[in-house]
N, C-alpha and C. Protein backbone atom coordinates (compact mmCIF):
# COMPACT_ATOMS: atom_id res chain seq x y z
N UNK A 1 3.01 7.82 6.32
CA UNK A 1 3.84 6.66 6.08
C UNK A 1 4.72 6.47 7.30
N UNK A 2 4.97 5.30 7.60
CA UNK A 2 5.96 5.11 8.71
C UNK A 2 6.57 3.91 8.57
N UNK A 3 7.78 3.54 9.23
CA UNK A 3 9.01 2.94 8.65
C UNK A 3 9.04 2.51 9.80
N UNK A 4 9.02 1.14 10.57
CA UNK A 4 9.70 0.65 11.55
C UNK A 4 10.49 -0.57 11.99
N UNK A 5 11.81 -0.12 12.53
CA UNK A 5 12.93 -1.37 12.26
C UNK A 5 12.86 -2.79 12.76
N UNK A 6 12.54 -3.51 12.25
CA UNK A 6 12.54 -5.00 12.63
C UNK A 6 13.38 -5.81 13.44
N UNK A 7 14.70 -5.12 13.11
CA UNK A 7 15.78 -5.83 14.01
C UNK A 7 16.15 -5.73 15.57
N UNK A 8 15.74 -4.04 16.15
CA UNK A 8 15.92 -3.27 17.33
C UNK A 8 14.91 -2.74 17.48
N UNK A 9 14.57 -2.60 18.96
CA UNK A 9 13.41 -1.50 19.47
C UNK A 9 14.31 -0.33 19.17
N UNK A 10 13.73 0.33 18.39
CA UNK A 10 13.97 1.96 18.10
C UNK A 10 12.34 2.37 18.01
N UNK A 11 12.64 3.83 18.09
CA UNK A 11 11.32 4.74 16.86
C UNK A 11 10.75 4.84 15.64
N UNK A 12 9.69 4.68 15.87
CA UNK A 12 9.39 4.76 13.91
C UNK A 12 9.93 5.58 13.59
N UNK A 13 10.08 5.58 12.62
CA UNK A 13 10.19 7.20 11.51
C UNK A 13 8.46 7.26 10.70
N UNK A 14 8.20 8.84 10.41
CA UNK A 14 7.42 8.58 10.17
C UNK A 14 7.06 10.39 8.93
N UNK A 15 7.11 9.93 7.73
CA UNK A 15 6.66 10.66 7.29
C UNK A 15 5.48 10.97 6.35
N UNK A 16 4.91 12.20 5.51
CA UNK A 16 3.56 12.23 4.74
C UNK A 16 4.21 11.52 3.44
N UNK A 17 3.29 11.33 2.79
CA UNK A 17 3.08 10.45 1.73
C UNK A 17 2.09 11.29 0.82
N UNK A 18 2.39 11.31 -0.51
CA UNK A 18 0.67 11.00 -0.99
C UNK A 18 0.63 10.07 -2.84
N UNK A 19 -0.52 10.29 -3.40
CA UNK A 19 -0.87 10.01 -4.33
C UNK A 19 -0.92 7.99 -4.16
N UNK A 20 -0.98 7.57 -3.04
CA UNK A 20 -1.45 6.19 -2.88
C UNK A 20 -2.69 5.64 -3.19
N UNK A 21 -3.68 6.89 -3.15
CA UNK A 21 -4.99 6.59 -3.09
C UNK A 21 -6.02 6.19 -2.18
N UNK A 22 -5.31 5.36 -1.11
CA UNK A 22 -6.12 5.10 0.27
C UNK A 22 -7.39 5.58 0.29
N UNK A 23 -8.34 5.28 0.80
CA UNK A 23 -9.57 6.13 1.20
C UNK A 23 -9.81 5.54 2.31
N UNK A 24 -9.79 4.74 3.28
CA UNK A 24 -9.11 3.76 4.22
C UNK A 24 -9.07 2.75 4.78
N UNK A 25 -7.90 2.64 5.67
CA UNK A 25 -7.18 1.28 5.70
C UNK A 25 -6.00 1.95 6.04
N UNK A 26 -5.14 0.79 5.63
CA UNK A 26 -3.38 0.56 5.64
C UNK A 26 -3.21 -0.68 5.24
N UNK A 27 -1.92 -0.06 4.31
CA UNK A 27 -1.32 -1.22 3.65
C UNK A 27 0.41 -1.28 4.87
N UNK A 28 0.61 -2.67 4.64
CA UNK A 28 2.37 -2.72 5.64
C UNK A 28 2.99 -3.79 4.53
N UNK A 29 4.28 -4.01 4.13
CA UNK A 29 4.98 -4.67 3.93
C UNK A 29 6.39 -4.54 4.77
N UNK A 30 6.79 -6.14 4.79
CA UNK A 30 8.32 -6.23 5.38
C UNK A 30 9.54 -6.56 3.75
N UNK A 31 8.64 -6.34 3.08
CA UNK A 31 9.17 -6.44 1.56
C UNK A 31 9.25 -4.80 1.47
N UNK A 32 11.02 -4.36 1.77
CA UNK A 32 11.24 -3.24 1.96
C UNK A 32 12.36 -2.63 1.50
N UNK A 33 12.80 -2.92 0.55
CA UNK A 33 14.08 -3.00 0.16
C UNK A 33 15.18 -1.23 0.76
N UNK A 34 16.23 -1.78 1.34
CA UNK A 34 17.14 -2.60 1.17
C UNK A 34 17.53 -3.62 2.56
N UNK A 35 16.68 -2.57 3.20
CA UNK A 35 16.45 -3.25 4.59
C UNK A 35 15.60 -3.86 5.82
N UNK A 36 14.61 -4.08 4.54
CA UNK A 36 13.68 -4.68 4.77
C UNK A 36 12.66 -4.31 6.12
N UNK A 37 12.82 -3.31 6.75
CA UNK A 37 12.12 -3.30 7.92
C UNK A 37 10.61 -3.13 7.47
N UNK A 38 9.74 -2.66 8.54
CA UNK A 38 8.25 -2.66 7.48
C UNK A 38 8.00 -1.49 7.68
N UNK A 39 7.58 -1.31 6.29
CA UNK A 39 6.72 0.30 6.21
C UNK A 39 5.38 0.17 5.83
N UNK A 40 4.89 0.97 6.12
CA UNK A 40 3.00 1.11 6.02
C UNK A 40 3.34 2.23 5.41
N UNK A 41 1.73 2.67 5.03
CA UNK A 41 0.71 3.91 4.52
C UNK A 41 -0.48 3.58 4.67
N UNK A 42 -1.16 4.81 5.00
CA UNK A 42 -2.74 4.56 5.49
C UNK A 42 -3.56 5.32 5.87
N UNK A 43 -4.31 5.30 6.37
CA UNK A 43 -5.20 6.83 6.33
C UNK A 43 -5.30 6.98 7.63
N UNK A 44 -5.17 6.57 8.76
CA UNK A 44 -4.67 6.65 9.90
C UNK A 44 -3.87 5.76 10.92
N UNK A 45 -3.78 6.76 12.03
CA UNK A 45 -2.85 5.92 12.95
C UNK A 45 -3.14 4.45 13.60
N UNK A 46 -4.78 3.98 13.47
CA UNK A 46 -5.11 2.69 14.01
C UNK A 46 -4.97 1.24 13.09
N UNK A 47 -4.73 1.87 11.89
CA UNK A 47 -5.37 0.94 10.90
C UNK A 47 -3.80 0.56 10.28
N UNK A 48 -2.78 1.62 10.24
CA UNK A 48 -1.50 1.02 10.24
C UNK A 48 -0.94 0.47 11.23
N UNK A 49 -0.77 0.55 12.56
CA UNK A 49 -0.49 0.09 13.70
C UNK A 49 -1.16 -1.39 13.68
N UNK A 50 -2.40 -1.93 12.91
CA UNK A 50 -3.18 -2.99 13.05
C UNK A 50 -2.44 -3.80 11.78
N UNK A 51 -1.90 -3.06 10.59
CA UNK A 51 -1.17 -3.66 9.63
C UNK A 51 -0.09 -4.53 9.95
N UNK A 52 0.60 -3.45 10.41
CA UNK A 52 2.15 -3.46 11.09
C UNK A 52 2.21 -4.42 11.76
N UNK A 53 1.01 -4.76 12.90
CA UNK A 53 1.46 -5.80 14.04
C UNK A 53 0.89 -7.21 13.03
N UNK A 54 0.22 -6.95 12.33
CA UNK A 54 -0.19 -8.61 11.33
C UNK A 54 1.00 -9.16 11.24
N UNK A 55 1.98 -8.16 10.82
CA UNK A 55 3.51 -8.89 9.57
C UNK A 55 3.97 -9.19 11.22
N UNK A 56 4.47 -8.58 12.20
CA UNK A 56 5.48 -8.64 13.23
C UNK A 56 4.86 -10.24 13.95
N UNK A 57 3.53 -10.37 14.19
CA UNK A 57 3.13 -11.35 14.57
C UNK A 57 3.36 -12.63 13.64
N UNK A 58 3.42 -12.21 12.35
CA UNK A 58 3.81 -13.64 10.89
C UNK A 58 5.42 -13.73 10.89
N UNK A 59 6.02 -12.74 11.64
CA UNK A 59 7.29 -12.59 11.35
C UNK A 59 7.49 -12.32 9.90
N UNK A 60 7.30 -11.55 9.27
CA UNK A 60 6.98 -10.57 8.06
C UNK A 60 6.09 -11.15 7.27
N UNK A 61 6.09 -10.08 6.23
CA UNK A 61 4.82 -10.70 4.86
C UNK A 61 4.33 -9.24 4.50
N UNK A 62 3.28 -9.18 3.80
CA UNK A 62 2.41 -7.92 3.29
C UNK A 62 0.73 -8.47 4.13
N UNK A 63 0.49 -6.63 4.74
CA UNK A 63 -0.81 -7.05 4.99
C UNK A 63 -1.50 -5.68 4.86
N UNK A 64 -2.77 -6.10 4.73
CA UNK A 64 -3.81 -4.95 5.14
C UNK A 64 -4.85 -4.92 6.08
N UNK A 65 -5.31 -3.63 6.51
CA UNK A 65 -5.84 -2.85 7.37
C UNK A 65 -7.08 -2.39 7.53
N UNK A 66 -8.55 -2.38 7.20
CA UNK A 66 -9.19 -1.44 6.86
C UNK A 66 -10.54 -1.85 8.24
N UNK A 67 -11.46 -1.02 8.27
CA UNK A 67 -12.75 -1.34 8.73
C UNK A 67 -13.42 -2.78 8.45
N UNK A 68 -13.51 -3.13 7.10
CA UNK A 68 -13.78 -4.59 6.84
C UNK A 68 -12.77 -5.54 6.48
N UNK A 69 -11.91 -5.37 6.64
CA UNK A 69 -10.37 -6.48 6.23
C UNK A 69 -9.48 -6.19 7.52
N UNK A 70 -8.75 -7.62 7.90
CA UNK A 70 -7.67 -7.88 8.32
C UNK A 70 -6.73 -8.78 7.54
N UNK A 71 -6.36 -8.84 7.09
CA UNK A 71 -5.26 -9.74 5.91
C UNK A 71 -4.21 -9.60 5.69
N UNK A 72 -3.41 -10.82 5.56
CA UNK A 72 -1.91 -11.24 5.73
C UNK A 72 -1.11 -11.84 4.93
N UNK A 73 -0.57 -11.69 4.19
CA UNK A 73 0.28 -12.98 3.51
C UNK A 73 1.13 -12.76 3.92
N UNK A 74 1.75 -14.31 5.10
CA UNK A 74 2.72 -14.30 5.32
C UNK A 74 4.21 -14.88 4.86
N UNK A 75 5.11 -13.89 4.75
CA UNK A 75 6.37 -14.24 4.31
C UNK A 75 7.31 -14.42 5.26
N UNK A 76 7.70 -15.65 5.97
CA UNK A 76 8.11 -15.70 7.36
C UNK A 76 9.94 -15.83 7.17
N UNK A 77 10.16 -16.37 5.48
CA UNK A 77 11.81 -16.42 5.92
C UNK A 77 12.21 -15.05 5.50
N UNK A 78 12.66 -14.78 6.27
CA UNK A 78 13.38 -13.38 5.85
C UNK A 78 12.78 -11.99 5.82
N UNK A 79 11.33 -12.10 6.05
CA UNK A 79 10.79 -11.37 5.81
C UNK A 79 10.16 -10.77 4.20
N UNK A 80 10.66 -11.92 3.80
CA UNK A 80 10.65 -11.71 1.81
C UNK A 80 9.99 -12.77 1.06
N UNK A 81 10.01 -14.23 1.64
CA UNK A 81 9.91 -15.62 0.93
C UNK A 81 8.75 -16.46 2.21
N UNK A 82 8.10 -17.07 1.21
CA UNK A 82 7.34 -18.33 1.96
C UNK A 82 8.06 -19.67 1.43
N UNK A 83 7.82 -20.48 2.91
CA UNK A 83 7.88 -21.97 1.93
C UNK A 83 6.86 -22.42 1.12
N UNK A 84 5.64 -22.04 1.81
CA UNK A 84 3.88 -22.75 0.94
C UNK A 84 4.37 -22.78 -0.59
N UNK A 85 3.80 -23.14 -0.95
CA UNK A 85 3.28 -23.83 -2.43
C UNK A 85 3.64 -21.95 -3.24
N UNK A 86 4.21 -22.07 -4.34
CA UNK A 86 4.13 -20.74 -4.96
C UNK A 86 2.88 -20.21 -5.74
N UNK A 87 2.03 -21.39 -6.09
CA UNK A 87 1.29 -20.90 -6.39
C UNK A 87 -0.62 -20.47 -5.73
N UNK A 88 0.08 -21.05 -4.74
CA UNK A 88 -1.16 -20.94 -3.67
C UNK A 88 -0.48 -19.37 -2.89
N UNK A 89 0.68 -19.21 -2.87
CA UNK A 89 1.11 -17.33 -2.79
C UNK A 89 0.81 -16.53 -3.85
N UNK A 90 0.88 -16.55 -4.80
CA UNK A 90 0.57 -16.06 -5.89
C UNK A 90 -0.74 -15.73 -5.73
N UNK A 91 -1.32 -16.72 -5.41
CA UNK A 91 -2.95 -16.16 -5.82
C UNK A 91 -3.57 -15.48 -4.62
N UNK A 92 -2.71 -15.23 -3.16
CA UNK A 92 -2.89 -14.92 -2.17
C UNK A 92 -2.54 -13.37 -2.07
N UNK A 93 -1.08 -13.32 -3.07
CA UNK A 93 -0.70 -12.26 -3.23
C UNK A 93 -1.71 -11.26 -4.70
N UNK A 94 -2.80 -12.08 -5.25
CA UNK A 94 -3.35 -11.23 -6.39
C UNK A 94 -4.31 -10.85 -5.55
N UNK A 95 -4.90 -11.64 -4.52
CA UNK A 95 -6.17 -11.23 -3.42
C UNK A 95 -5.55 -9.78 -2.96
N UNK A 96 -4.51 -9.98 -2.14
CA UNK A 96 -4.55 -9.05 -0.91
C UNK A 96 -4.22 -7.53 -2.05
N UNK A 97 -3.52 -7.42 -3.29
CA UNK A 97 -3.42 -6.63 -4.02
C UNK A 97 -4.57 -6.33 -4.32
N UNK A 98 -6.05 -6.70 -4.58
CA UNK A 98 -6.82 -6.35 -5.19
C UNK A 98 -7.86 -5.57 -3.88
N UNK A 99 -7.29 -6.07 -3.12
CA UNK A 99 -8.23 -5.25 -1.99
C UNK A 99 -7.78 -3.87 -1.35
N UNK A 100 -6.15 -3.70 -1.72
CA UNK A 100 -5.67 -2.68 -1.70
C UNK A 100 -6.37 -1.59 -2.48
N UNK A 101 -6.59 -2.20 -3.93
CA UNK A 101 -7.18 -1.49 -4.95
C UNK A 101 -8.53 -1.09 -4.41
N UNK A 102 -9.21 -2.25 -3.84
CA UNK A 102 -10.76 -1.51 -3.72
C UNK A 102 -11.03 -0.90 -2.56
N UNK A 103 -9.95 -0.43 -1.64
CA UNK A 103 -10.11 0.19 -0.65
C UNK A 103 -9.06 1.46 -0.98
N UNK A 104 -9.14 1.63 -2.67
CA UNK A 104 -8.77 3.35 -3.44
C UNK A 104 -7.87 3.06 -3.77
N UNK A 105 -6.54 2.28 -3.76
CA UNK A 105 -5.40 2.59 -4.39
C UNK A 105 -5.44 2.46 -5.61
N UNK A 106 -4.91 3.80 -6.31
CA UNK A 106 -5.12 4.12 -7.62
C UNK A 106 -3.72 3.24 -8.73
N UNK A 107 -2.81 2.79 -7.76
CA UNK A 107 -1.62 2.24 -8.31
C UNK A 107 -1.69 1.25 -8.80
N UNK A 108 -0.72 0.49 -9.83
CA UNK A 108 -1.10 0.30 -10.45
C UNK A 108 -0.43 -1.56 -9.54
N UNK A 109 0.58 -1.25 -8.82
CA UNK A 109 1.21 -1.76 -7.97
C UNK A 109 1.26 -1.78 -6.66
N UNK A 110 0.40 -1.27 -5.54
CA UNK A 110 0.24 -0.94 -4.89
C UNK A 110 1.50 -1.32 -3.45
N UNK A 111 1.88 -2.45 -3.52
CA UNK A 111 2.61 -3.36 -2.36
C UNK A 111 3.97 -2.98 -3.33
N UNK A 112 4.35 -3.16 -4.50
CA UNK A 112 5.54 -2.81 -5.11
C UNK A 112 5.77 -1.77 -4.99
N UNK A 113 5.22 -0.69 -5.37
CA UNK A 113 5.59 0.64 -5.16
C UNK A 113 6.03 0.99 -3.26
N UNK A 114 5.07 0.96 -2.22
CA UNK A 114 5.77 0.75 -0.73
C UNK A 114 7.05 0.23 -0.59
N UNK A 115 6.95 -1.21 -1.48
CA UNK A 115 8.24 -1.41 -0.93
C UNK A 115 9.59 -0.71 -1.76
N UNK A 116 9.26 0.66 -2.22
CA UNK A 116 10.39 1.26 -3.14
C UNK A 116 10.77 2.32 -2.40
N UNK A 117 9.35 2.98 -1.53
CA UNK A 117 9.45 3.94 -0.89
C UNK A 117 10.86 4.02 0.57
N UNK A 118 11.02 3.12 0.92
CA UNK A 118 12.49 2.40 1.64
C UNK A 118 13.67 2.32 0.79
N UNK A 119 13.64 1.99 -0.46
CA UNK A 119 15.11 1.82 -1.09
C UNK A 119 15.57 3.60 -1.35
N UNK A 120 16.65 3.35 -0.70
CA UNK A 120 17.09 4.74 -0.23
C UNK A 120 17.99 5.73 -1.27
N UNK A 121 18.83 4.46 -1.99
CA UNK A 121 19.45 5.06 -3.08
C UNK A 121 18.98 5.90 -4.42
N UNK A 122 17.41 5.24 -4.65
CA UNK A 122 16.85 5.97 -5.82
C UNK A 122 16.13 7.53 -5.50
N UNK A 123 16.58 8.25 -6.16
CA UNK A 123 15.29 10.11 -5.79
C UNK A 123 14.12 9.67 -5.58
N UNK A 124 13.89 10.47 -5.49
CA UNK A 124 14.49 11.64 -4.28
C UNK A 124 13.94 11.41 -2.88
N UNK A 125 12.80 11.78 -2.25
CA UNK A 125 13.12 11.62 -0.86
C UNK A 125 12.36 10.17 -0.52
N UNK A 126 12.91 9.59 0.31
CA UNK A 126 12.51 8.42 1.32
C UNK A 126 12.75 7.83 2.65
N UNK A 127 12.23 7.14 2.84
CA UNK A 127 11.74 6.62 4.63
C UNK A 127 12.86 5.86 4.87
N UNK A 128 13.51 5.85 6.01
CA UNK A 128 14.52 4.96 6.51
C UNK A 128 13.96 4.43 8.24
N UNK A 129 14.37 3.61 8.69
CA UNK A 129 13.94 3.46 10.03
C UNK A 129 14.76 4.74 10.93
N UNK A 130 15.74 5.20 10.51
CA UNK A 130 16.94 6.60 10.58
C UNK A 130 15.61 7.86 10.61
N UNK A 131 14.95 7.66 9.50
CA UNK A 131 14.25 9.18 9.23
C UNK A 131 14.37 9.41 7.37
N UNK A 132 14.16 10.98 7.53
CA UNK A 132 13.80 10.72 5.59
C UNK A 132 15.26 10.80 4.91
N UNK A 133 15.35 10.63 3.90
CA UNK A 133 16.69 10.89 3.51
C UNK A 133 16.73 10.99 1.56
N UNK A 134 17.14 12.07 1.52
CA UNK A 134 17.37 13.05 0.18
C UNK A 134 18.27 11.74 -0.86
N UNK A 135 17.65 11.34 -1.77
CA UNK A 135 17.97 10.52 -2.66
C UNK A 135 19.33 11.28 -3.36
N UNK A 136 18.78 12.28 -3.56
CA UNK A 136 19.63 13.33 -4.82
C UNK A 136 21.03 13.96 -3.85
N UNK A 137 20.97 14.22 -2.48
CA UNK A 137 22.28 14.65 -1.85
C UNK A 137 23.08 13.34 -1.49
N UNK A 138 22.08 12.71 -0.84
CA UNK A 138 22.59 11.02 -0.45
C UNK A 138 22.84 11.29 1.13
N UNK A 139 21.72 12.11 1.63
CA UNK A 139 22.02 12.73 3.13
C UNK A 139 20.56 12.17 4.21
N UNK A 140 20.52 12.34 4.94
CA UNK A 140 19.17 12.17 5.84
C UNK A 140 18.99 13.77 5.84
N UNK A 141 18.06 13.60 5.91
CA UNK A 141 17.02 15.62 5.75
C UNK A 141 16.47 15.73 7.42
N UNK A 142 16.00 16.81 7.66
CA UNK A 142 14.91 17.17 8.41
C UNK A 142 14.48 18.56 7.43
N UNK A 143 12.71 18.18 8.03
CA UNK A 143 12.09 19.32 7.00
C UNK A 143 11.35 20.13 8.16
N UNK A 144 11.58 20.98 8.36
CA UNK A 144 10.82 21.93 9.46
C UNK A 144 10.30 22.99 8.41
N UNK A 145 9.20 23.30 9.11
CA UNK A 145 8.39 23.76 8.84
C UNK A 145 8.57 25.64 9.19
C-alpha cells in the first residue's frame, strides 16, 4: 500500500497491506479521507504507480491498474466530486468496482474500504502521507524488523 501527498512533492509512505484480495493490478483513490491524498494497493510496484498517475493526471478520482485495464473515474473537484451527470457516475463507479472484484478483490467494498485505510483516527494502524500511525496510541509508529 502506498500513500502519496497531493498537495507537496514529498515521499510516499508506503506500507504492507493484506486481505484485499488482489491477484493483480492496483486499485488508487484520491477519495482518502481525511486528507485526501491518494492511496493505492496492488500487487506490484508498476501497476500502482500506473493507478496513481491516472487520478494525478484527472486531478483525482478512483482508478485501476491491471494487465488488461486502465480505468478512471474521474473526480476532478476536490479530488472527491464530479460535475457529470450523477447518474452516468454512478454507473461508472458500479463498473470500475466490479472490475476491482474480478481482478480478486474479495471485499465487499473494495474503493470504500482504501479510502478508510487513510482515516487516521479509527484502529488501529494506518497510512498517512507522514508514514504509519497507531490508531490506538494516536502516534506515528516505525516497525523495524
Amino acid at each position: 500500500m502506498v500513500c502519496v501527498n497531493r498537495y507537496s512533492d514529498a515521499p510516499a509512505a508506503i506500507a504492507f497491506i493484506k486481505n484485499f484480495g488482489l491477484k493483480h493490478g492496483a486499485i488508487a483513490s484520491s477519495v482518502a479521507h481525511d486528507s485526501h491524498n491518494i492511496i493505492a494497493v496492488g500487487t506490484d510496484d508498476d501497476y500502482m504507480s500506473k493507478a496513481i498517475n491516472l487520478i494525478i493526471e484527472a486531478r483525482g478520482g478512483i482508478s485501476l491498474s491491471s494487465p488488461t485495464h486502465q480505468e478512471i473515474l474521474p473526480l476532478p473537484v476536490g479530488g472527491l466530486m464530479s460535475a457529470d451527470d450523477g447518474y452516468k457516475i454512478a454507473e461508472r463507479y458500479s463498473h470500475i468496482d466490479q472490475l476491482a472484484k474480478s481482478h480478486g478483490s474479495t471485499l465487499k467494498s473494495p474503493f470504500m474500504s482504501l479510502s478508510f485505510m487513510a482515516l487516521l483516527v479509527i484502529p488501529h494502524l494506518k497510512l498517512s502521507d507522514k508514514g504509519l500511525f497507531d490508531g490506538d496510541t494516536f502516534q506515528f509508529t516505525s516497525i523495524t524488523a
